[in-house]
PDB file of N, CA and C in Angstrom:
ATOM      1  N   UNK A   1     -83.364 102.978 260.601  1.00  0.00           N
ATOM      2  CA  UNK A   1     -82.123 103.004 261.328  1.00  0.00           C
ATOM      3  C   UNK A   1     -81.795 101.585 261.789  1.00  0.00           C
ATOM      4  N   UNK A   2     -81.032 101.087 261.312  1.00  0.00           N
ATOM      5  CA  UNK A   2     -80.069  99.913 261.866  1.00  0.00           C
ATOM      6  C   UNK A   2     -79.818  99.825 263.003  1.00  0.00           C
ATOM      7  N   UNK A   3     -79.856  98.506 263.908  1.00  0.00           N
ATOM      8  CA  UNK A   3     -79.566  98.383 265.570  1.00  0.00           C
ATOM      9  C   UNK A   3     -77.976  98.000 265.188  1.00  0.00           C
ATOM     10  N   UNK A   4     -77.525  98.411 266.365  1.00  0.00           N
ATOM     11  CA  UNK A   4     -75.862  98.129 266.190  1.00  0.00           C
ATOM     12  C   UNK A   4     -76.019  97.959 267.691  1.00  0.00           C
ATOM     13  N   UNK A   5     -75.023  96.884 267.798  1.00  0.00           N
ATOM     14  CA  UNK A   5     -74.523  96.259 269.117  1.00  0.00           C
ATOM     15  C   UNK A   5     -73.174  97.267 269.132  1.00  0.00           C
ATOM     16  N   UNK A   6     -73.349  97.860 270.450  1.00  0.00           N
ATOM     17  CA  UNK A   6     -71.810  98.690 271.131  1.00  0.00           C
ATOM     18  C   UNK A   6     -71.109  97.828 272.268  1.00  0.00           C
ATOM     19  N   UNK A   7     -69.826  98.019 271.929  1.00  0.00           N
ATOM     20  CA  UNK A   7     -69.211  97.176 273.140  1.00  0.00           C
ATOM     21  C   UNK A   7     -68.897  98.319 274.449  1.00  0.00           C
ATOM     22  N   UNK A   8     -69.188  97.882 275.472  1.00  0.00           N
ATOM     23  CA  UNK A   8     -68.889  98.455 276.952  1.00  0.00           C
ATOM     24  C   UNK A   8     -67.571  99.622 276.608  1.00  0.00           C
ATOM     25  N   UNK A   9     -66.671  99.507 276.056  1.00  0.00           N
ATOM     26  CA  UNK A   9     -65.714 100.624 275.873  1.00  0.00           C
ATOM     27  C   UNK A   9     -66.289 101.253 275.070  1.00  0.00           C
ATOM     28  N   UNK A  10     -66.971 101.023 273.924  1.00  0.00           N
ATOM     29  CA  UNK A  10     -67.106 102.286 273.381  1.00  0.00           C
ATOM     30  C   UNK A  10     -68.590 103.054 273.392  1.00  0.00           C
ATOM     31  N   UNK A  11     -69.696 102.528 274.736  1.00  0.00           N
ATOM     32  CA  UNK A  11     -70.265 103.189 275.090  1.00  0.00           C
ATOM     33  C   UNK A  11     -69.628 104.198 276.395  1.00  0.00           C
ATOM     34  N   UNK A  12     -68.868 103.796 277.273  1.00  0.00           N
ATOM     35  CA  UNK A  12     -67.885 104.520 277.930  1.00  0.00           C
ATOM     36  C   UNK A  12     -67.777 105.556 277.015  1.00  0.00           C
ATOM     37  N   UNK A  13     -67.186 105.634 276.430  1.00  0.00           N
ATOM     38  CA  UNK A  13     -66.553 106.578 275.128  1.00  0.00           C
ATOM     39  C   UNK A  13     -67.515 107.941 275.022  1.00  0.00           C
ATOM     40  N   UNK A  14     -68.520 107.292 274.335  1.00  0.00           N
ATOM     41  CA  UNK A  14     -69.755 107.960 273.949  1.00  0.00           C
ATOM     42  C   UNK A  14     -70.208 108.453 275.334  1.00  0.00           C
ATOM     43  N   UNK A  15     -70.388 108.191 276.169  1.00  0.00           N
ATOM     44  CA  UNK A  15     -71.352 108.662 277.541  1.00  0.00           C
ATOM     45  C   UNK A  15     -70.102 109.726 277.696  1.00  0.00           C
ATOM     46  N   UNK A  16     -69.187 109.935 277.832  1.00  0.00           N
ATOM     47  CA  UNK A  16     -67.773 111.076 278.126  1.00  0.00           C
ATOM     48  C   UNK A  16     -67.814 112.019 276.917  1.00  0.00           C
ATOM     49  N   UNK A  17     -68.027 111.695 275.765  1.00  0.00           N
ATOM     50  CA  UNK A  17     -68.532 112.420 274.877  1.00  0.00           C
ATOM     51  C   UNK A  17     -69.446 113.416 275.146  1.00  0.00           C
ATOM     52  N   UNK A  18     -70.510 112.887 275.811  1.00  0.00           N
ATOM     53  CA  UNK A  18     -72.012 113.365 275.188  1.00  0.00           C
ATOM     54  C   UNK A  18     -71.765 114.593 276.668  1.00  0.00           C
ATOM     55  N   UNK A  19     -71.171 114.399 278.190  1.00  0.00           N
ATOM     56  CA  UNK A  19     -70.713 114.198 279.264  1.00  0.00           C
ATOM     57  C   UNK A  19     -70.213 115.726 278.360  1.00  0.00           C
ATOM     58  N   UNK A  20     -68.954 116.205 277.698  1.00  0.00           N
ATOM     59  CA  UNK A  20     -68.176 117.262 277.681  1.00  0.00           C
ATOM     60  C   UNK A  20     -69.017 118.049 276.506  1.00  0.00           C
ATOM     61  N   UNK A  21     -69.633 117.415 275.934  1.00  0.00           N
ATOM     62  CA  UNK A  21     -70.649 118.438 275.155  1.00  0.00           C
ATOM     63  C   UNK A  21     -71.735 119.179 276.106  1.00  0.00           C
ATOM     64  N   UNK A  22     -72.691 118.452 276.877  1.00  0.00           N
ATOM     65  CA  UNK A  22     -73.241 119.051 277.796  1.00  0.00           C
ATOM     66  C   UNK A  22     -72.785 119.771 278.931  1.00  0.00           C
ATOM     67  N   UNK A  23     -71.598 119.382 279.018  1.00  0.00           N
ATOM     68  CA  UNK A  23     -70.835 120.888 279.887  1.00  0.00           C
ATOM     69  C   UNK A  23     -70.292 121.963 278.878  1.00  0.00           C
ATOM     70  N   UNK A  24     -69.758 121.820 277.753  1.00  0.00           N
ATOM     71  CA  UNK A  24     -70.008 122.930 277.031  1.00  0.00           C
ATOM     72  C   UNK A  24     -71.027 124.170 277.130  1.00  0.00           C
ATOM     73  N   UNK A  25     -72.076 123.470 277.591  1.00  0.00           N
ATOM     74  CA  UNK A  25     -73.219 124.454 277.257  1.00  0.00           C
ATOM     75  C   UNK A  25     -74.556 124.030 276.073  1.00  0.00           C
ATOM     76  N   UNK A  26     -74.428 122.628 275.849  1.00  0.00           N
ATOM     77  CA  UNK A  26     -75.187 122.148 274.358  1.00  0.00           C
ATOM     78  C   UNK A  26     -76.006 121.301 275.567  1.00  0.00           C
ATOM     79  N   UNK A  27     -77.433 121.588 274.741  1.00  0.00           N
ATOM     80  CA  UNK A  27     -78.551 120.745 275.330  1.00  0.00           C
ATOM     81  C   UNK A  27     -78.618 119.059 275.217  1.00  0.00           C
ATOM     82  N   UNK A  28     -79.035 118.509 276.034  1.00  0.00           N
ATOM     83  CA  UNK A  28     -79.033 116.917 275.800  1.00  0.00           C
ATOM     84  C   UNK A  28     -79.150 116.768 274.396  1.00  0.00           C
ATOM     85  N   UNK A  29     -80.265 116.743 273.878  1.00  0.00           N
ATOM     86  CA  UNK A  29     -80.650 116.423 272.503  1.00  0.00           C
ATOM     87  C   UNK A  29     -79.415 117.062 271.507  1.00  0.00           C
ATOM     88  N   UNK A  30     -79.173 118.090 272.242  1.00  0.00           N
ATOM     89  CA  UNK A  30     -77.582 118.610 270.841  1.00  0.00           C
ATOM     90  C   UNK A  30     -76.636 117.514 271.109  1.00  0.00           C
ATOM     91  N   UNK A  31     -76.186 117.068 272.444  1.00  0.00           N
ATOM     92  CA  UNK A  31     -75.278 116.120 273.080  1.00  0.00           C
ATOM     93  C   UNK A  31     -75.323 114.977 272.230  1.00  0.00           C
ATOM     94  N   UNK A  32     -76.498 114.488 272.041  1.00  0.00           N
ATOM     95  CA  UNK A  32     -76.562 112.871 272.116  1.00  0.00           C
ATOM     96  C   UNK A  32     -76.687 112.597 270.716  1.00  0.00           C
ATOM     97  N   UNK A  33     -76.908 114.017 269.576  1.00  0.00           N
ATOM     98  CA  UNK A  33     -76.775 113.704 268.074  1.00  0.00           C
ATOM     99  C   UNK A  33     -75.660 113.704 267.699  1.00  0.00           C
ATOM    100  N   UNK A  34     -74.621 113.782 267.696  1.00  0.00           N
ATOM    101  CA  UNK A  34     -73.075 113.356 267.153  1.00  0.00           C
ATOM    102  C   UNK A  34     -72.874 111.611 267.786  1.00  0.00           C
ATOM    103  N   UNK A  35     -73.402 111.320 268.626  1.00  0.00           N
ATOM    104  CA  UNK A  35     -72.666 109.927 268.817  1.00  0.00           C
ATOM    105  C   UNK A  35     -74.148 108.628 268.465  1.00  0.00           C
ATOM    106  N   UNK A  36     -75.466 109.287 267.924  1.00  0.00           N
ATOM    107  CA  UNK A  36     -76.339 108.814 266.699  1.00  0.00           C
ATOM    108  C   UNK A  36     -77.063 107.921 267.648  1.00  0.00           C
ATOM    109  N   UNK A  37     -77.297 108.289 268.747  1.00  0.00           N
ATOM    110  CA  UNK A  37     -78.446 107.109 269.679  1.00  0.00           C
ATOM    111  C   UNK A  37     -79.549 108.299 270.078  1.00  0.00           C
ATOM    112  N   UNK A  38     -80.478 107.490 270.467  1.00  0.00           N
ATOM    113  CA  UNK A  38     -81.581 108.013 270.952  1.00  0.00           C
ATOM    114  C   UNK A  38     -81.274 108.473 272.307  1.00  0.00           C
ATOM    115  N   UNK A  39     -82.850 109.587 273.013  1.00  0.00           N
ATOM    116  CA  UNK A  39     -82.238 109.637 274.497  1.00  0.00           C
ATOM    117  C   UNK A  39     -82.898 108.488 274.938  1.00  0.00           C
ATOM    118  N   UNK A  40     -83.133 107.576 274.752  1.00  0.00           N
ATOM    119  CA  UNK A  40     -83.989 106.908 276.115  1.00  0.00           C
ATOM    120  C   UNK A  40     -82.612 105.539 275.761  1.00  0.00           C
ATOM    121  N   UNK A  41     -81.876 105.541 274.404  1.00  0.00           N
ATOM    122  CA  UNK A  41     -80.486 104.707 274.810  1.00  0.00           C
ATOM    123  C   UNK A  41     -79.553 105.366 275.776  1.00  0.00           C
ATOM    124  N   UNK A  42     -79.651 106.301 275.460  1.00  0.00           N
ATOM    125  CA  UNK A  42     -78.420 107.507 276.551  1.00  0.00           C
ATOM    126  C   UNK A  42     -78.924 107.241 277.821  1.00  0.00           C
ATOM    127  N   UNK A  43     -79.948 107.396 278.400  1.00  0.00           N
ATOM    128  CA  UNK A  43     -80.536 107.558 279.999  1.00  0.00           C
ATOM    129  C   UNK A  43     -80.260 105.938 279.767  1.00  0.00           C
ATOM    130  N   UNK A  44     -80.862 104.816 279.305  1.00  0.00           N
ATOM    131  CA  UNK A  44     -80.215 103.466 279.771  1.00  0.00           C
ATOM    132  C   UNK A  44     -78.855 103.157 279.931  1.00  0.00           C
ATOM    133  N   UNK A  45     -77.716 103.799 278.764  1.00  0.00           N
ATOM    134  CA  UNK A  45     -76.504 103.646 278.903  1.00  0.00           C
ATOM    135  C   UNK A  45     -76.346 103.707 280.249  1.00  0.00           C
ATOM    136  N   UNK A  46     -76.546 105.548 280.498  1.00  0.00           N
ATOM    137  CA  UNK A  46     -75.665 106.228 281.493  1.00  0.00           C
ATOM    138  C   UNK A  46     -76.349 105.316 283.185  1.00  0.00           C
ATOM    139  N   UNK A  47     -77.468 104.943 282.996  1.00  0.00           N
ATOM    140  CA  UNK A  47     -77.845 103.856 283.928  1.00  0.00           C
ATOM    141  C   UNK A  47     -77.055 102.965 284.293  1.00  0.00           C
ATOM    142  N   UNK A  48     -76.821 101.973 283.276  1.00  0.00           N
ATOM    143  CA  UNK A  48     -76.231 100.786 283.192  1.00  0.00           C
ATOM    144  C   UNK A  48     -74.679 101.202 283.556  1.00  0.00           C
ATOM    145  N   UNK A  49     -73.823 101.728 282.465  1.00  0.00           N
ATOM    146  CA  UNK A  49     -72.646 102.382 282.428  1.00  0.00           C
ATOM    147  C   UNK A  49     -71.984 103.384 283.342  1.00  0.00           C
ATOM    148  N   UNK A  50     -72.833 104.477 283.749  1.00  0.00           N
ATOM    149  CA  UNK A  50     -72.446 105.950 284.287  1.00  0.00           C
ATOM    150  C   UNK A  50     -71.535 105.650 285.242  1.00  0.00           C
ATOM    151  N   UNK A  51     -70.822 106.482 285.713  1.00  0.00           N
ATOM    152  CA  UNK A  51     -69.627 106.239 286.564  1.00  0.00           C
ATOM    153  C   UNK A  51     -68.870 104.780 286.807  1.00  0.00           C
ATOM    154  N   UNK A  52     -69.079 103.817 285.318  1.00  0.00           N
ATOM    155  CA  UNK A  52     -68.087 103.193 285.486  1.00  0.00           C
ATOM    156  C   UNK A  52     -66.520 103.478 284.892  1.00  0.00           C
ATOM    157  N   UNK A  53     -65.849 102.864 285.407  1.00  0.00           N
ATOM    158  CA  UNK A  53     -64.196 102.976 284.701  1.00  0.00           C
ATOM    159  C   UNK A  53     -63.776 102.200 283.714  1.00  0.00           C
ATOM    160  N   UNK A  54     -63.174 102.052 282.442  1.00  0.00           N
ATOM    161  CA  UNK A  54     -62.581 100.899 281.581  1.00  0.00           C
ATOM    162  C   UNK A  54     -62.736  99.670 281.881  1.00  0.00           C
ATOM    163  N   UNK A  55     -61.642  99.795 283.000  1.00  0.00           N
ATOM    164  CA  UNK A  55     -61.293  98.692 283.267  1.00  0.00           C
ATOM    165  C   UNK A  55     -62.410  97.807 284.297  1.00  0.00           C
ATOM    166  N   UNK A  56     -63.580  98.405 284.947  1.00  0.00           N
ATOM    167  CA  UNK A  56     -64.734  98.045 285.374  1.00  0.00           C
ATOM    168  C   UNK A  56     -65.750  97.664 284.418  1.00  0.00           C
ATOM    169  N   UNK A  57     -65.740  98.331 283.353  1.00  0.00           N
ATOM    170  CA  UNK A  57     -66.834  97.855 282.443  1.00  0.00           C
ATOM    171  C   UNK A  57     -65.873  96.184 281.910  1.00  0.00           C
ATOM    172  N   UNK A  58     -65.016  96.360 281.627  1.00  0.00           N
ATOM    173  CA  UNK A  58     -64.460  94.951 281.057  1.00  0.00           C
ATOM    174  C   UNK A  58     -65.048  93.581 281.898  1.00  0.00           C
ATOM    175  N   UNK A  59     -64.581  93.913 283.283  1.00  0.00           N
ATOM    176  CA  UNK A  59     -64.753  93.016 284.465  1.00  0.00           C
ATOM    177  C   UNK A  59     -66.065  92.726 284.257  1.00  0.00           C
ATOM    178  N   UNK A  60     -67.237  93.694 283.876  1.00  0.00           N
ATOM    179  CA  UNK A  60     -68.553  93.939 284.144  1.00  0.00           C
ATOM    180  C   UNK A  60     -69.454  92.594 283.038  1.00  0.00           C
ATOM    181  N   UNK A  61     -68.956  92.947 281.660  1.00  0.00           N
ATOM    182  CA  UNK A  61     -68.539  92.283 280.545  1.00  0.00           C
ATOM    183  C   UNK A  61     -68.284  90.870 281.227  1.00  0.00           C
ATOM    184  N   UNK A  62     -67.121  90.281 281.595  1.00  0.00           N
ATOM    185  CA  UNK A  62     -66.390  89.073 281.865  1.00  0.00           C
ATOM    186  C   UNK A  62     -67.415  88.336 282.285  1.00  0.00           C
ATOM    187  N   UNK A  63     -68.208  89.591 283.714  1.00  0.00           N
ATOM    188  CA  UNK A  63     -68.269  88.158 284.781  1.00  0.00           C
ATOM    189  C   UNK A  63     -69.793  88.161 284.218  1.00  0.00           C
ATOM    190  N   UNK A  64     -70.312  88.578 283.445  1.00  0.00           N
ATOM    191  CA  UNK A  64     -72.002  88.555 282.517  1.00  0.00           C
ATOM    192  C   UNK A  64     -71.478  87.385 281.697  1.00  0.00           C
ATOM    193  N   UNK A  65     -70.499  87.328 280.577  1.00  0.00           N
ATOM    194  CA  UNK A  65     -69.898  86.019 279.999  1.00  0.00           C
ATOM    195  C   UNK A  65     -70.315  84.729 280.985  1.00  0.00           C
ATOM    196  N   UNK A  66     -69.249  84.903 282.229  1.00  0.00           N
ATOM    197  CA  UNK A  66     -68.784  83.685 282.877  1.00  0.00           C
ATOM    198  C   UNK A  66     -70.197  83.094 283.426  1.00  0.00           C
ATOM    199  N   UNK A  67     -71.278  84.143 283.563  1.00  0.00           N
ATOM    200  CA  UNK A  67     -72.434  83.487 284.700  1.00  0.00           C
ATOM    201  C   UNK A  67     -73.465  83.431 283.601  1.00  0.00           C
ATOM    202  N   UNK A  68     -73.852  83.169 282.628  1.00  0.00           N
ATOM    203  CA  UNK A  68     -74.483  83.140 281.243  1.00  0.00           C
ATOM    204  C   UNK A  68     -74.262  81.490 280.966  1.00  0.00           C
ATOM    205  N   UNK A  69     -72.496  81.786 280.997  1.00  0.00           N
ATOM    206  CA  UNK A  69     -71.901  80.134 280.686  1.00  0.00           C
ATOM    207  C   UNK A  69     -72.366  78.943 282.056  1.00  0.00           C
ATOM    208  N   UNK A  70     -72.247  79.176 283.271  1.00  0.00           N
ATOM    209  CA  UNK A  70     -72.676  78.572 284.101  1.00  0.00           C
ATOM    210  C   UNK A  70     -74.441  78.364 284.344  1.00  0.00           C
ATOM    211  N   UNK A  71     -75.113  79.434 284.021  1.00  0.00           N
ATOM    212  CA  UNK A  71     -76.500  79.219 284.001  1.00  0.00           C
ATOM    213  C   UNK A  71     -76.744  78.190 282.907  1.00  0.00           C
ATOM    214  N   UNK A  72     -75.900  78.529 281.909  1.00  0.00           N
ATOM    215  CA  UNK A  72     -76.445  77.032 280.636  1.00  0.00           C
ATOM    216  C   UNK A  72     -75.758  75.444 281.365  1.00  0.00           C
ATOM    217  N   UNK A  73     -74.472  75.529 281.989  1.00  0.00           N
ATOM    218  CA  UNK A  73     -73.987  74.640 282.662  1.00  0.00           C
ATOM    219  C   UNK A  73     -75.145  73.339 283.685  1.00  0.00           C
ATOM    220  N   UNK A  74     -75.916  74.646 284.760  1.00  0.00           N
ATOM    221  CA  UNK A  74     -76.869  74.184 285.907  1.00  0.00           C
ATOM    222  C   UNK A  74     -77.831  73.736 284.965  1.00  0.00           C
ATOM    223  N   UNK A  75     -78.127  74.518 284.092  1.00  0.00           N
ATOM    224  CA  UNK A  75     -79.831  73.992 282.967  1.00  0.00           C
ATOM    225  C   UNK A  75     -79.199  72.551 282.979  1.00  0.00           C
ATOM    226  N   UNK A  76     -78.226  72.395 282.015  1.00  0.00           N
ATOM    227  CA  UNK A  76     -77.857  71.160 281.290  1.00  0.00           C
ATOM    228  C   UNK A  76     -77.971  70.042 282.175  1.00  0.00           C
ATOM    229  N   UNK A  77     -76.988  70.522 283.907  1.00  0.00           N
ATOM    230  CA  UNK A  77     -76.733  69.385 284.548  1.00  0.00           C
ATOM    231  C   UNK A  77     -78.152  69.097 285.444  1.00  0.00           C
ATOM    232  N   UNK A  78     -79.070  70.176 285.240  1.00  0.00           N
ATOM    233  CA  UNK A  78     -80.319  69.927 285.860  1.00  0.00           C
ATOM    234  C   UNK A  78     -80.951  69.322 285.143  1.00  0.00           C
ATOM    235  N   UNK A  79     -81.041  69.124 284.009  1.00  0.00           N
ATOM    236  CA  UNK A  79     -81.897  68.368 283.007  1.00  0.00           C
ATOM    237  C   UNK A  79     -81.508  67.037 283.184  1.00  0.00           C
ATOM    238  N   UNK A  80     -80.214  66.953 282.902  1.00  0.00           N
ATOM    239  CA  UNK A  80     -79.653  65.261 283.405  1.00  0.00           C
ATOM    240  C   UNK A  80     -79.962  64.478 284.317  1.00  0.00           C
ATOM    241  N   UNK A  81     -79.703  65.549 285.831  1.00  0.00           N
ATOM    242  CA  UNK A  81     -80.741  64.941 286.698  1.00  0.00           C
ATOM    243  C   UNK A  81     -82.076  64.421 286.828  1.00  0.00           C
ATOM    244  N   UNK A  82     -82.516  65.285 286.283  1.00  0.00           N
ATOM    245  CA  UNK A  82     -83.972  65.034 286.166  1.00  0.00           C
ATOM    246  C   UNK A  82     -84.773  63.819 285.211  1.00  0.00           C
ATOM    247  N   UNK A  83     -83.544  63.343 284.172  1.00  0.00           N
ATOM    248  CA  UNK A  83     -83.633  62.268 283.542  1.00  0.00           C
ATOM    249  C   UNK A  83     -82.948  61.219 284.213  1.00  0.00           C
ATOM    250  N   UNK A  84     -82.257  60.772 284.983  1.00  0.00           N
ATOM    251  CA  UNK A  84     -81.765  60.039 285.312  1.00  0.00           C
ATOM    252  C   UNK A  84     -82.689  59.665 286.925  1.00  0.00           C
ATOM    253  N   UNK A  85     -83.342  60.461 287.297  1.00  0.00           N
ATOM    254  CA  UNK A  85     -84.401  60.486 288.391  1.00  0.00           C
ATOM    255  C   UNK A  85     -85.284  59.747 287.943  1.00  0.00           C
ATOM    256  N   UNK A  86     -86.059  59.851 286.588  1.00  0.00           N
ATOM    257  CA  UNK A  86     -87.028  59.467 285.708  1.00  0.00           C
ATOM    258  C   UNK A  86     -86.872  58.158 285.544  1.00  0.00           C
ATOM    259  N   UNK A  87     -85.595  57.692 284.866  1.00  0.00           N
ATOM    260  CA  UNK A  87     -85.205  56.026 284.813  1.00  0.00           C
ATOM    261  C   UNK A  87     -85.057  55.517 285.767  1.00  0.00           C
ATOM    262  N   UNK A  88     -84.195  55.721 286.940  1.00  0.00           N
ATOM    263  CA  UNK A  88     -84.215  55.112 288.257  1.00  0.00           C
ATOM    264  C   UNK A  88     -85.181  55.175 288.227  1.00  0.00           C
ATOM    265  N   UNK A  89     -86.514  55.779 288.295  1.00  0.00           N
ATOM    266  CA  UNK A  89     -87.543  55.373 289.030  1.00  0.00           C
ATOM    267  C   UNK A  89     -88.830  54.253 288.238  1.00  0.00           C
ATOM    268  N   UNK A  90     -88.738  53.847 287.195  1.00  0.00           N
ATOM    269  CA  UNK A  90     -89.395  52.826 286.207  1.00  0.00           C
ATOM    270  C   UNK A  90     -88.087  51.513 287.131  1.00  0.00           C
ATOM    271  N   UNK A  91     -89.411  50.665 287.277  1.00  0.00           N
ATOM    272  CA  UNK A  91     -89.128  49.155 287.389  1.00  0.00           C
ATOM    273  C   UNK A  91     -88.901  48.571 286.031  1.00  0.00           C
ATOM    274  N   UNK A  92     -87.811  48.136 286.026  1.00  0.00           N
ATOM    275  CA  UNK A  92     -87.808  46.698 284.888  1.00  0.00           C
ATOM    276  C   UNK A  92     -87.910  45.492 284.922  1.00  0.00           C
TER     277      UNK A  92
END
């Protein structure tokens, strides 16, 4: 079985899916075989995901982007520092 990356909407999707099958009356394991993940992806989804909204998972998404980009930002400008600490401190 192939890993496939899902984007935040369309695990939403799937967790509301799996969500109206099991109120049907269909057992987890019946639930969670039409949308082709395992349960221990489903119990992490619905972890990660569960009672979020669209438009919350997007935001959720964004601000994981934006602070990913700034953690490589601090590395970079911490490294600089730390070289420029290094030369200032050799006499010539």
């Amino acid at each position: 079985m192939s890993k496939r990356k899902y984007k935040a909407e369309e695990i939403i999707g799937k967790l509301r899916e799996v969500e109206l099958l099991i109120n049907q009356g269909h057992t987890l394991s019946s639930g969670i075989r039409p949308i082709g993940v395992s349960e221990q992806t489903y119990y992490r989804w619905r972890k990660q995901y569960g009672g979020l909204k669209l438009e919350q998972a997007k935001k959720f998404k964004e601000l994981e982007v934006e602070n990913a980009r700034l953690k490589k930002l601090v590395a970079e400008l911490s490294l600089d520092n730390a070289v420029l600490k290094e030369v200032a401190s050799k006499n010539f």
